[in-house]
N, C-alpha and C. Protein backbone atom coordinates (compact mmCIF):
# COMPACT_ATOMS: atom_id res chain seq x y z
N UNK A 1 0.84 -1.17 0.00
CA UNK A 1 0.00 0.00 0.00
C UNK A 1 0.89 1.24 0.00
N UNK A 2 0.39 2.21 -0.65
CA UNK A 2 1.71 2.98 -0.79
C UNK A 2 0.61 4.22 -0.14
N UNK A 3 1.90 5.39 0.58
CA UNK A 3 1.63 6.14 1.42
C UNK A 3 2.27 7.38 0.79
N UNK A 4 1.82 8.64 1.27
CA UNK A 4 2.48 10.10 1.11
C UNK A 4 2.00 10.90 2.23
N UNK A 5 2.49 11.84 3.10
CA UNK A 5 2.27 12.58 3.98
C UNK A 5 2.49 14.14 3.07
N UNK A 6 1.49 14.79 3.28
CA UNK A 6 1.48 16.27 2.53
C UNK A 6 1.01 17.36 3.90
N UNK A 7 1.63 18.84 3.72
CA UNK A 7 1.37 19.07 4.59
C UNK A 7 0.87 20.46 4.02
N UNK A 8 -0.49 20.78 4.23
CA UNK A 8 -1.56 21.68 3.89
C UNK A 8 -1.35 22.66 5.07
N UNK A 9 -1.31 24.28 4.42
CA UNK A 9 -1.07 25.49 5.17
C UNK A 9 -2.50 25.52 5.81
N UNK A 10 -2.65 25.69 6.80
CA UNK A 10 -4.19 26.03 7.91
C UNK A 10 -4.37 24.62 8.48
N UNK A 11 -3.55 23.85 7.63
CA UNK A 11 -4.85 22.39 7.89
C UNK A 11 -3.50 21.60 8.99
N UNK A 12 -2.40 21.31 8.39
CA UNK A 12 -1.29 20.71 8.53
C UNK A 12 -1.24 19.24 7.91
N UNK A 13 -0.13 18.37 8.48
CA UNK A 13 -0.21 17.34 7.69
C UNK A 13 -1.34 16.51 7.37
N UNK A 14 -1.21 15.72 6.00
CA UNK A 14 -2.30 15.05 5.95
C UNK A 14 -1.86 13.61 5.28
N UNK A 15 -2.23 12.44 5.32
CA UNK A 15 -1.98 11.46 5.14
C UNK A 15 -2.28 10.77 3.93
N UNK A 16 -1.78 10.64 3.10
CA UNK A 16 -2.68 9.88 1.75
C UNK A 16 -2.32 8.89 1.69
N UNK A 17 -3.27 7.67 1.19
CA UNK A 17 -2.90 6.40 1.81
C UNK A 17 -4.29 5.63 0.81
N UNK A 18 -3.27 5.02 -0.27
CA UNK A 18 -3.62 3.91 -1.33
C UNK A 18 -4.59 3.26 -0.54
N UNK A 19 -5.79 2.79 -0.95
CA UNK A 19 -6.67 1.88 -0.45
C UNK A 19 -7.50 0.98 -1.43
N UNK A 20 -7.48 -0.26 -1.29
CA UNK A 20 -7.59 -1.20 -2.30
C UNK A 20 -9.28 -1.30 -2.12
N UNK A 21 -9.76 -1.02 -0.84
CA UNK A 21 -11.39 -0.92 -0.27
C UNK A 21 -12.12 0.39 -0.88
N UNK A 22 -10.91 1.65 -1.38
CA UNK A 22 -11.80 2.71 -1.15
C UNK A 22 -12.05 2.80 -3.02
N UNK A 23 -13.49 3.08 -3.04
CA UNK A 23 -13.86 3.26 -4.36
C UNK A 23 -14.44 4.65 -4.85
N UNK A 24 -14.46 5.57 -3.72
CA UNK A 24 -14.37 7.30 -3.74
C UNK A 24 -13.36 7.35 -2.83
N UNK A 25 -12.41 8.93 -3.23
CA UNK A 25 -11.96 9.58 -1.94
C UNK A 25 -12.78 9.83 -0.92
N UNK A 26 -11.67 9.77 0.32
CA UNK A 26 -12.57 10.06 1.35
C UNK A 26 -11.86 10.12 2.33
N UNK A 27 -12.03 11.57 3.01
CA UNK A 27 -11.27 12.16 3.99
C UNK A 27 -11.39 11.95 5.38
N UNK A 28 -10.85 11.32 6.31
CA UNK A 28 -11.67 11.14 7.75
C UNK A 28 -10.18 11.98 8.80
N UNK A 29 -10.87 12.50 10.12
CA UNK A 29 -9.92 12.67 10.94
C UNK A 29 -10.09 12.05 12.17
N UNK A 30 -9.23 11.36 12.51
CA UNK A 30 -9.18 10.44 13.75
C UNK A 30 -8.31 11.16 15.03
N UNK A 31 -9.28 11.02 16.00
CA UNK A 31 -7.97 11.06 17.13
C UNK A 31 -6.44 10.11 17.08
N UNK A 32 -5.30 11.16 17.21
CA UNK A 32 -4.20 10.18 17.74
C UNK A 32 -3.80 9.72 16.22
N UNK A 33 -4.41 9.55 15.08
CA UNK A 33 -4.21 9.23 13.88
C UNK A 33 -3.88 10.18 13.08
N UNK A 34 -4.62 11.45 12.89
CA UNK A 34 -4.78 12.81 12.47
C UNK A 34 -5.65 12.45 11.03
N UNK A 35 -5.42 13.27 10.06
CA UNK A 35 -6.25 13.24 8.44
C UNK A 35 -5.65 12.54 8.15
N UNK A 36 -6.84 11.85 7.24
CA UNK A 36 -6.10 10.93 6.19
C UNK A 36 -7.38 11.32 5.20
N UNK A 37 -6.80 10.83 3.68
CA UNK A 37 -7.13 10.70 2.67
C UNK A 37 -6.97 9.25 1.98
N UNK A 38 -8.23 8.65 1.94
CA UNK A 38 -8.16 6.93 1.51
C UNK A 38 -8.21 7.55 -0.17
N UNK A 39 -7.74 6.81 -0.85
CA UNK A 39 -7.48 6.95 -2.42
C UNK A 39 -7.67 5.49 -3.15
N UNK A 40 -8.31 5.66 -3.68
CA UNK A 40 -8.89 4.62 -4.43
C UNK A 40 -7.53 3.99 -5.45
N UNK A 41 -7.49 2.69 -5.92
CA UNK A 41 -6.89 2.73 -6.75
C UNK A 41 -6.83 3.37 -8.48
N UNK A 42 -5.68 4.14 -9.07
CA UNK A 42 -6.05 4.92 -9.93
C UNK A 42 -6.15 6.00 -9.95
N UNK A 43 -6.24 6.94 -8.84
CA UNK A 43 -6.25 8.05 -8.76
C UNK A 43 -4.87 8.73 -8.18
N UNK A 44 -4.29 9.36 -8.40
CA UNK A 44 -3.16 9.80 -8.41
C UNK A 44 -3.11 10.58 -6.94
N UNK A 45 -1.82 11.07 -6.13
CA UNK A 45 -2.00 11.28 -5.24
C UNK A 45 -2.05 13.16 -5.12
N UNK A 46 -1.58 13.87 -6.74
CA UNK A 46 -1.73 14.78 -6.96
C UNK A 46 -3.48 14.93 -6.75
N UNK A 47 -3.97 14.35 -6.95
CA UNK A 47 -5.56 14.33 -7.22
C UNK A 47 -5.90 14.22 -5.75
N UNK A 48 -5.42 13.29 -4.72
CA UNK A 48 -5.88 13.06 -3.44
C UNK A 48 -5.60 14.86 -2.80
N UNK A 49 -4.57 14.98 -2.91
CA UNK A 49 -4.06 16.51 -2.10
C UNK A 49 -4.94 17.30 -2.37
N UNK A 50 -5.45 17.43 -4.16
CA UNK A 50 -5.93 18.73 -4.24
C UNK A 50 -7.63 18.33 -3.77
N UNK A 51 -7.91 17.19 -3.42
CA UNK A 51 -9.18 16.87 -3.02
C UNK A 51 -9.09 17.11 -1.22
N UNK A 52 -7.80 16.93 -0.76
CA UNK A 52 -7.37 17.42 0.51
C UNK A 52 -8.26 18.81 0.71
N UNK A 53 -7.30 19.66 -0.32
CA UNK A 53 -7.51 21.05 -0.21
C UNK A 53 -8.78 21.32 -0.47
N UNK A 54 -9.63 20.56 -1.12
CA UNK A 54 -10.85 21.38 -1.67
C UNK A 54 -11.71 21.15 -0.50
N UNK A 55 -11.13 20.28 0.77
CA UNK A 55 -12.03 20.01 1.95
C UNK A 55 -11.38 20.88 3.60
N UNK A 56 -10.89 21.85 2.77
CA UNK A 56 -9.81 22.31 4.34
C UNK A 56 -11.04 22.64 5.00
N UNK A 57 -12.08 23.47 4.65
CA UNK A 57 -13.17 24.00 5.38
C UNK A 57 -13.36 23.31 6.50
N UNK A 58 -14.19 22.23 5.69
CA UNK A 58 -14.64 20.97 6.86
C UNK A 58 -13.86 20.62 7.43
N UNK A 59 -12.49 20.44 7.37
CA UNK A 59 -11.48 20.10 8.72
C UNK A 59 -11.48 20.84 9.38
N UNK A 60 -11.30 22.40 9.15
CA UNK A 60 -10.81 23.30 10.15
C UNK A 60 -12.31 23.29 11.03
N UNK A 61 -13.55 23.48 10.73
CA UNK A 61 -14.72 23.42 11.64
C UNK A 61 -14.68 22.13 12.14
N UNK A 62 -13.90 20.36 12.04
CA UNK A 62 -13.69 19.34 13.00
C UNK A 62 -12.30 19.50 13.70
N UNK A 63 -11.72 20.08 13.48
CA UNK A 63 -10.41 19.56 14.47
C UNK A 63 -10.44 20.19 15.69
N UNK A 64 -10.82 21.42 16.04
CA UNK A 64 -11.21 21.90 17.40
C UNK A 64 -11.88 20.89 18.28
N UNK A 65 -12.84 19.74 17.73
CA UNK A 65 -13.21 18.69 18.48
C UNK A 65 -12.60 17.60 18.53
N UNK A 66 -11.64 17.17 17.30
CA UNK A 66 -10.79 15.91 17.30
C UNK A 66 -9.36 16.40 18.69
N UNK A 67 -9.22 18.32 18.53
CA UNK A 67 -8.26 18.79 19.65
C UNK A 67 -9.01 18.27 21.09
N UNK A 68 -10.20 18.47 21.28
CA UNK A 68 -10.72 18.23 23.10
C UNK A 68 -10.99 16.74 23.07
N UNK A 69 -11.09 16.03 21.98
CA UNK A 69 -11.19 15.11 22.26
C UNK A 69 -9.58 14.18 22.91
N UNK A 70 -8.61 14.47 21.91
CA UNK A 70 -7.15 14.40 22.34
C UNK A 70 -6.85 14.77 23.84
N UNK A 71 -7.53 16.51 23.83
CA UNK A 71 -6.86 16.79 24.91
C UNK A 71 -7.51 16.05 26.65
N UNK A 72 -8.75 15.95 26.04
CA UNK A 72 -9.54 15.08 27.51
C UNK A 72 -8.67 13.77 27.65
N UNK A 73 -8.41 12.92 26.38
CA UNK A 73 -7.98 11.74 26.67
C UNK A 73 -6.31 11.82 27.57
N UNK A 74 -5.81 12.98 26.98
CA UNK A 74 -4.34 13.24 27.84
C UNK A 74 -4.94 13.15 29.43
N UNK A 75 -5.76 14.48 29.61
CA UNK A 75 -5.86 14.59 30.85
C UNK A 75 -6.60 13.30 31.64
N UNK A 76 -7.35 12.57 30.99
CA UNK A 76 -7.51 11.60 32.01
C UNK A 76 -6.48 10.70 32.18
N UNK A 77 -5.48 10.18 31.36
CA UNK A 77 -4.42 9.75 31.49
C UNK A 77 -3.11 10.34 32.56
N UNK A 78 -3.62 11.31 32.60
CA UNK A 78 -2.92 12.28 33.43
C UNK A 78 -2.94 12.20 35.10
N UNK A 79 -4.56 12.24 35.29
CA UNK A 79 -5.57 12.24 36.43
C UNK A 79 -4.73 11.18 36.86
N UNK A 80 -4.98 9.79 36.07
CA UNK A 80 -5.04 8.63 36.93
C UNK A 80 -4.13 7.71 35.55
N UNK A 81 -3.18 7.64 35.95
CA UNK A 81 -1.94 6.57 34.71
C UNK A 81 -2.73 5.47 34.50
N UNK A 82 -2.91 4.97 35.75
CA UNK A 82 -3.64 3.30 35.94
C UNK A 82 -4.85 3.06 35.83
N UNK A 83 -5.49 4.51 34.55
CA UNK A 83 -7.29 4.34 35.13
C UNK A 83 -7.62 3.68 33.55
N UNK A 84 -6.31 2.90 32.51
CA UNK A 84 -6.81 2.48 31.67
C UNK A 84 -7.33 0.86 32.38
N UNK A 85 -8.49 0.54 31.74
CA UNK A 85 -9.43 -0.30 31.91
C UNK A 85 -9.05 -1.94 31.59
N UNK A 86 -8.36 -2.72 31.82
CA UNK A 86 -8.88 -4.04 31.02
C UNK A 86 -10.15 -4.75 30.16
N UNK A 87 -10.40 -5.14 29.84
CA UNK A 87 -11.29 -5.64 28.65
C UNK A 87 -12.59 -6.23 29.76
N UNK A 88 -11.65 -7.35 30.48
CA UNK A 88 -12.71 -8.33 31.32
C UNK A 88 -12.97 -6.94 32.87
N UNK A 89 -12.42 -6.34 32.81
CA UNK A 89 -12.85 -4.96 34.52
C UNK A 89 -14.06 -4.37 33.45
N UNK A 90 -13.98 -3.87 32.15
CA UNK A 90 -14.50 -3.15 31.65
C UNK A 90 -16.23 -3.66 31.56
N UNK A 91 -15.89 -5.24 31.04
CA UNK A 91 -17.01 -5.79 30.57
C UNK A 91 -17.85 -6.06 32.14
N UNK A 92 -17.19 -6.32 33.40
CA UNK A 92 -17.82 -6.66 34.77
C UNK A 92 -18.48 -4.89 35.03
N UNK A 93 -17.74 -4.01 34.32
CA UNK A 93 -18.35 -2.63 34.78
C UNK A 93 -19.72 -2.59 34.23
N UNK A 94 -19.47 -2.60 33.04
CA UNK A 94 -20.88 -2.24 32.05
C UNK A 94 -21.96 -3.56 32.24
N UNK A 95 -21.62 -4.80 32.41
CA UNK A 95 -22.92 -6.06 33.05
C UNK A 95 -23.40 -5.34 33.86
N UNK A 96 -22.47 -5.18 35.40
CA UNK A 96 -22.89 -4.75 36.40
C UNK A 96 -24.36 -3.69 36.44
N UNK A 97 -23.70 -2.36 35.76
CA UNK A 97 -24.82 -0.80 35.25
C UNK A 97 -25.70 -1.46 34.46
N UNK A 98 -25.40 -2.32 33.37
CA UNK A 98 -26.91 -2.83 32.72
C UNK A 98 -27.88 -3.59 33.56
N UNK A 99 -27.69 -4.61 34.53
CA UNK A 99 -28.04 -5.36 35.32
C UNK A 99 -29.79 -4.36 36.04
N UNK A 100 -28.39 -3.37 37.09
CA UNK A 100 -29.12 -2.70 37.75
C UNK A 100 -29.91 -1.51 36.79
N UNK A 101 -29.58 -0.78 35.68
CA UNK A 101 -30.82 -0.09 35.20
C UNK A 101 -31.63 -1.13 34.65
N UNK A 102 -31.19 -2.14 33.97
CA UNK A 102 -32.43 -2.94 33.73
C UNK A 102 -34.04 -3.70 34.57
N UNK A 103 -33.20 -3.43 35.66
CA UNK A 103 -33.85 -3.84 37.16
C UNK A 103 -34.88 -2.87 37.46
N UNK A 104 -34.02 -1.51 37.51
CA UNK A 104 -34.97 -0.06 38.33
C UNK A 104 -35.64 0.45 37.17
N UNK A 105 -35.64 -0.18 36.18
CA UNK A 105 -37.28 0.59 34.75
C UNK A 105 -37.63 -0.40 34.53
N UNK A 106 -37.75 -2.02 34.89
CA UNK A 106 -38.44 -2.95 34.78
C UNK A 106 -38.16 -2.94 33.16
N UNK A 107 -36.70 -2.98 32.44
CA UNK A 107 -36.36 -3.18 31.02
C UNK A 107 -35.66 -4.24 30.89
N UNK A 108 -36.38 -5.74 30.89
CA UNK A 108 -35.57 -7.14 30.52
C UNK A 108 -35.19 -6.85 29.22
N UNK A 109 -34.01 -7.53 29.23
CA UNK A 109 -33.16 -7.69 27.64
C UNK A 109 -32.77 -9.64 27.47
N UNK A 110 -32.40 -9.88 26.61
CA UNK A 110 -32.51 -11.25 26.37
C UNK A 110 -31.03 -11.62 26.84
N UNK A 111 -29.90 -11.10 25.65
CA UNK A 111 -28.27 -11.57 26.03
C UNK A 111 -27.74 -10.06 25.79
N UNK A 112 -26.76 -10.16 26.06
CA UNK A 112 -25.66 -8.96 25.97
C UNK A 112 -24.46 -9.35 25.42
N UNK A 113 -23.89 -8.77 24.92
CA UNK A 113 -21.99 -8.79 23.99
C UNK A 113 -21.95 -7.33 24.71
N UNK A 114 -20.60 -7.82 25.11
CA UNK A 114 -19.41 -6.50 24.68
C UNK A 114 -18.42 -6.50 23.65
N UNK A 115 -18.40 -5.53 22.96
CA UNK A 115 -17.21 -5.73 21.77
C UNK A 115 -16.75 -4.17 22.20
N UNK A 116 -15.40 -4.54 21.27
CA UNK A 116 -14.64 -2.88 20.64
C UNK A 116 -14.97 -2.35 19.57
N UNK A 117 -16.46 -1.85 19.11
CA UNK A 117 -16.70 -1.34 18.38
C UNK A 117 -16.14 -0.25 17.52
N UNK A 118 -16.17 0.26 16.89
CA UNK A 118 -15.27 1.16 15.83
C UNK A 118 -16.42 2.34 15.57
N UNK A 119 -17.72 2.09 15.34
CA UNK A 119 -18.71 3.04 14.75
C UNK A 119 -19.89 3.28 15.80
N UNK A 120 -20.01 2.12 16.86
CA UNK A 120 -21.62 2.82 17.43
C UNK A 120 -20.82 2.72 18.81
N UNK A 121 -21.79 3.38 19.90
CA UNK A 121 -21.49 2.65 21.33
C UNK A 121 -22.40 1.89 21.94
N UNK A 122 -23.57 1.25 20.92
CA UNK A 122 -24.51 0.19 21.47
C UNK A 122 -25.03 -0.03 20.31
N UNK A 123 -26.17 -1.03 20.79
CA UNK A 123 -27.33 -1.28 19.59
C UNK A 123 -28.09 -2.63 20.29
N UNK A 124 -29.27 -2.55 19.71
CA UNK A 124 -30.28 -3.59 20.03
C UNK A 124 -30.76 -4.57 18.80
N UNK A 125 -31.03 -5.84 19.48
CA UNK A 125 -31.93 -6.20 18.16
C UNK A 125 -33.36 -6.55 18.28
N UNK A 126 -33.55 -7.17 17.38
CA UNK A 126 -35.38 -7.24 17.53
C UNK A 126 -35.64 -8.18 18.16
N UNK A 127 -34.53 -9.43 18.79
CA UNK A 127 -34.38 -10.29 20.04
C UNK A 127 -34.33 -9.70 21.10
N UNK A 128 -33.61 -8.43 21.28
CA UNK A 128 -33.36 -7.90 22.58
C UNK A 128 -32.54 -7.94 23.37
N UNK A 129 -31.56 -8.58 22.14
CA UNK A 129 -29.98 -9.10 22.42
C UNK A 129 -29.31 -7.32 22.39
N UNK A 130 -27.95 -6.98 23.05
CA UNK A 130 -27.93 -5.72 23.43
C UNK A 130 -26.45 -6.14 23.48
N UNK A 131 -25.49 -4.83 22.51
CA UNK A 131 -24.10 -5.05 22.47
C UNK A 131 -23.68 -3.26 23.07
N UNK A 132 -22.99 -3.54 23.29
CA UNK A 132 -22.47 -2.42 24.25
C UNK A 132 -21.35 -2.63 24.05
N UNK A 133 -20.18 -0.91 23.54
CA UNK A 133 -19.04 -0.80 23.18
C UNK A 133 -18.35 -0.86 24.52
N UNK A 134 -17.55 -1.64 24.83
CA UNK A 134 -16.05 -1.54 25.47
C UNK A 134 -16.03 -0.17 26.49
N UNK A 135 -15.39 0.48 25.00
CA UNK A 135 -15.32 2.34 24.90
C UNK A 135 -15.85 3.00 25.91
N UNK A 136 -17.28 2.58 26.64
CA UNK A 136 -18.34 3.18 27.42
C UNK A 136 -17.53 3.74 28.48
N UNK A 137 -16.99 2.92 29.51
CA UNK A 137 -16.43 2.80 30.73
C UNK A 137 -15.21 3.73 30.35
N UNK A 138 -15.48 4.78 29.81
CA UNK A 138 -14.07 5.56 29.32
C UNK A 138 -14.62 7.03 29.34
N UNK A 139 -16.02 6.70 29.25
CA UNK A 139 -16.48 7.76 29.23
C UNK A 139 -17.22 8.70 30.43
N UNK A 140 -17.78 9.96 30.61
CA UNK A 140 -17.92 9.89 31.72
C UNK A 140 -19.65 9.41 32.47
N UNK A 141 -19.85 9.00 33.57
CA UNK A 141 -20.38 8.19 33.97
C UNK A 141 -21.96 8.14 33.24
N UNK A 142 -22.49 9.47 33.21
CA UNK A 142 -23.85 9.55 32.88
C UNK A 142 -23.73 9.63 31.56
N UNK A 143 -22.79 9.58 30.72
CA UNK A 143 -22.90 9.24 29.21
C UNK A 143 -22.87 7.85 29.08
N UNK A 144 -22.19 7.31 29.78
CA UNK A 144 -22.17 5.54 29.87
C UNK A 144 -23.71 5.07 30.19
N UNK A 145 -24.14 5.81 31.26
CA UNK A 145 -25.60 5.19 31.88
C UNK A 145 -26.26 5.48 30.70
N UNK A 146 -26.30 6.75 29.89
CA UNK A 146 -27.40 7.02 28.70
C UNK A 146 -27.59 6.04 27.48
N UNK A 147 -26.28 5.97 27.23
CA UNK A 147 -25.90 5.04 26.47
C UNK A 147 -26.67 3.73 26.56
N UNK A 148 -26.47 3.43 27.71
CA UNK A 148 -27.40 1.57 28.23
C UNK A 148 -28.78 1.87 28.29
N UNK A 149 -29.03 2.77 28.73
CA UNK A 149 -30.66 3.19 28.87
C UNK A 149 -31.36 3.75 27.43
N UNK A 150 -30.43 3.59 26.35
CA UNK A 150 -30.84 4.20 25.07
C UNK A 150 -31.23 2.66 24.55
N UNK A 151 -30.33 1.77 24.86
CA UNK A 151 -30.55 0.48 24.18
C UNK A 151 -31.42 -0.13 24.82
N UNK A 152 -31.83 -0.22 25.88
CA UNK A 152 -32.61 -0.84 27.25
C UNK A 152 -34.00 -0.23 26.42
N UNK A 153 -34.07 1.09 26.01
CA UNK A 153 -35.19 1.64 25.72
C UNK A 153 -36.20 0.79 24.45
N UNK A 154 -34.65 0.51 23.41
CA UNK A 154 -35.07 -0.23 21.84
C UNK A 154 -35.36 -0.84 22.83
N UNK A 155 -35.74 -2.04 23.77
CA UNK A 155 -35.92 -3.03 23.46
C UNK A 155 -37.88 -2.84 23.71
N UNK A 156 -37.88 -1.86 24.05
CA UNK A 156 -39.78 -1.33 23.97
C UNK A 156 -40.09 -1.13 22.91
N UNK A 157 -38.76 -0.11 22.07
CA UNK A 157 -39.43 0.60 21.01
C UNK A 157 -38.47 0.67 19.96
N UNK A 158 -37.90 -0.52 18.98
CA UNK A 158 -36.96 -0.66 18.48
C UNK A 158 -36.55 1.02 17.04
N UNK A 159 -36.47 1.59 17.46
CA UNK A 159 -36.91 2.87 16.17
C UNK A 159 -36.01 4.11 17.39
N UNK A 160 -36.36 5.01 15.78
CA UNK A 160 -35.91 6.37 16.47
C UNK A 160 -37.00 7.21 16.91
N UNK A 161 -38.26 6.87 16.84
CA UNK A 161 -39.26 7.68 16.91
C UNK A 161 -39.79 8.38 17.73
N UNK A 162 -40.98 9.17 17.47
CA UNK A 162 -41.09 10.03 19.08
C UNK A 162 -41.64 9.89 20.20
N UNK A 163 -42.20 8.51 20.02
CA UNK A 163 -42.50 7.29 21.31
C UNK A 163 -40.89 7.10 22.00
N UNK A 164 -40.40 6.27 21.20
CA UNK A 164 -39.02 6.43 22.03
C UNK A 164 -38.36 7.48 22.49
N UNK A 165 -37.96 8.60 22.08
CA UNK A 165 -37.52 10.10 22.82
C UNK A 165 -38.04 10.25 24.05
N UNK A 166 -39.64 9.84 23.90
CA UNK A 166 -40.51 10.04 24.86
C UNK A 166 -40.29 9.05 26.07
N UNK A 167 -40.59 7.76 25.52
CA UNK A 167 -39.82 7.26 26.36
C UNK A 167 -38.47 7.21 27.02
N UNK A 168 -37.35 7.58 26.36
CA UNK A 168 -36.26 7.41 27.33
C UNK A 168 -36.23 8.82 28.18
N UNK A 169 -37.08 9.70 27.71
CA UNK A 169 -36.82 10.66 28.06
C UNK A 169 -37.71 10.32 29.41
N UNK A 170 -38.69 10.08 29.76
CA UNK A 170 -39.42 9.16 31.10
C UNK A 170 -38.47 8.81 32.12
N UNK A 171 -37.20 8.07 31.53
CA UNK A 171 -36.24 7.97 32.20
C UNK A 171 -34.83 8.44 32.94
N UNK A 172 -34.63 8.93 31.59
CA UNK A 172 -33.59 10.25 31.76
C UNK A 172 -33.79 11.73 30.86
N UNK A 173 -33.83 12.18 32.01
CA UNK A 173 -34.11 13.70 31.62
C UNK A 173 -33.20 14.32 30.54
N UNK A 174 -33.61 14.70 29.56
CA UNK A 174 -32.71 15.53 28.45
C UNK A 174 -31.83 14.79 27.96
N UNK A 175 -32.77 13.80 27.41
CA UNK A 175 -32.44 12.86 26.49
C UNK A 175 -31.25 13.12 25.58
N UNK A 176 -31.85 13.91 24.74
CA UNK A 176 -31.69 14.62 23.56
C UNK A 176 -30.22 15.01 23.73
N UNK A 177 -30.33 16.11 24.77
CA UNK A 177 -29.25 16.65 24.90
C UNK A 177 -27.83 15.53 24.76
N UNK A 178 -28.13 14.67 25.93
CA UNK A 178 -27.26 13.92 26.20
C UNK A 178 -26.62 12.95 25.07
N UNK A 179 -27.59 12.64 24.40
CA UNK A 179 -27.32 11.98 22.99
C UNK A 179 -26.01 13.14 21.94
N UNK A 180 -26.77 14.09 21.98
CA UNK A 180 -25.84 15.26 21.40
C UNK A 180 -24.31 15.08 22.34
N UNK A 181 -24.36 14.73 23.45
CA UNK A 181 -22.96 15.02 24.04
C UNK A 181 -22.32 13.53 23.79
N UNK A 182 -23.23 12.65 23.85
CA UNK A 182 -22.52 11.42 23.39
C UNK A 182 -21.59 11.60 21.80
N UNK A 183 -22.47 11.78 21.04
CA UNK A 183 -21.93 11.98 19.95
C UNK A 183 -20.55 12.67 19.87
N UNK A 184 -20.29 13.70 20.92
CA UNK A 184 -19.15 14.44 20.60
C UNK A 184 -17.94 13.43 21.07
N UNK A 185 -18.03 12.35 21.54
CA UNK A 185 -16.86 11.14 21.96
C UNK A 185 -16.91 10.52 20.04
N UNK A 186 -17.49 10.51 19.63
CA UNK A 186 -17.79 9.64 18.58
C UNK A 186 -16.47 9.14 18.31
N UNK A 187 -15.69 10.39 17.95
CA UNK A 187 -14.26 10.11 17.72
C UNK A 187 -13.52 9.40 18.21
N UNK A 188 -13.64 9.59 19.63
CA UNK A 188 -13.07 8.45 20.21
C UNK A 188 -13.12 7.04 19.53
N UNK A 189 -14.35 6.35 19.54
CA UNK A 189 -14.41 5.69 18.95
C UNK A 189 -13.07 4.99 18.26
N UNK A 190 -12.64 5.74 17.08
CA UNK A 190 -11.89 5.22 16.09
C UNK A 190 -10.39 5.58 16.35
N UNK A 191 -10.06 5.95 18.13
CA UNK A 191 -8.86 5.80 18.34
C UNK A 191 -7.79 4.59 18.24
């Protein structure tokens, strides 16, 4: 796979990087990773840069959040060296919190997974089976609880609809909001 690092005035470096998967360009910024540019095969890397450039906009309005997202992860590393998580502490954390909210809203679920997800921090199915990212227990506490109580919720009302809002919102106040603040970890995610 062949690689080039270019480094764009406002934006800074950026990564271009041959991809045998990617069948459009396509620009992502990761925590800890920085920009990259996936390039399809065939397209030249003169072509990736100036497709760089034709997207500085949209970077410069994300990196102020890919920055707090970086910079929170320093500082909790900071707080506490030893407060990274093991896999099996992580997964006894998040059973544990599902257990008991599932208990205090009378919300049975069928099975549970934990994985290291890459794209969501939960999801339900139409079994009622309930996977929950890793990631959670990283986050801070009442985004973790929202998180379980968002999926706890599908299992009433599998949808996005305004029965469900309504409902989780029954449960936790400012739903909405909180969903909005979840989202801003998203990044994390794909550290």
């Amino acid at each position: 796979m062949k690689k080039k690092k270019v480094v764009i005035p406002g934006i800074g470096e950026v990564l271009l990087e041959q991809s045998s998967r990617a069948k459009h360009m396509n620009l992502s910024i990761r925590p800890f990773r920085g920009i990259r540019v996936a390039v399809p095969k065939g397209i030249s890397f003169k072509s990736a840069e100036a497709f760089a450039r034709s997207k500085s906009q949209w970077v410069l309005k994300h990196l102020p959040k890919l920055q707090a997202i970086e910079d929170a992860a320093a500082r909790r590393q900071n707080e506490s060296p030893d407060s990274h998580i093991d896999r099996k502490t992580g997964r006894q954390i998040l059973l544990q919190r599902l257990n008991e909210l599932s208990e205090k809203y009378a919300l049975p679920y069928n099975r549970v997974f934990v994985k290291n997800q890459k794209t969501r921090w939960g999801s339900c199915s139409e079994k009622k089976n309930i996977n929950l990212n890793i990631n959670l227990v990283s986050l801070p506490e009442i985004l973790m609880d929202y998180a379980i109580m968002h999926e706890l919720v599908h299992t009433k009302e599998l949808n996005h609809s305004s029965q469900f809002w309504d409902l989780l919102e029954k449960y936790m106040e400012n739903a909405k909001i909180l969903d909005r603040e979840l989202q801003q970890y998203s990044l994390f995610l794909l550290r």
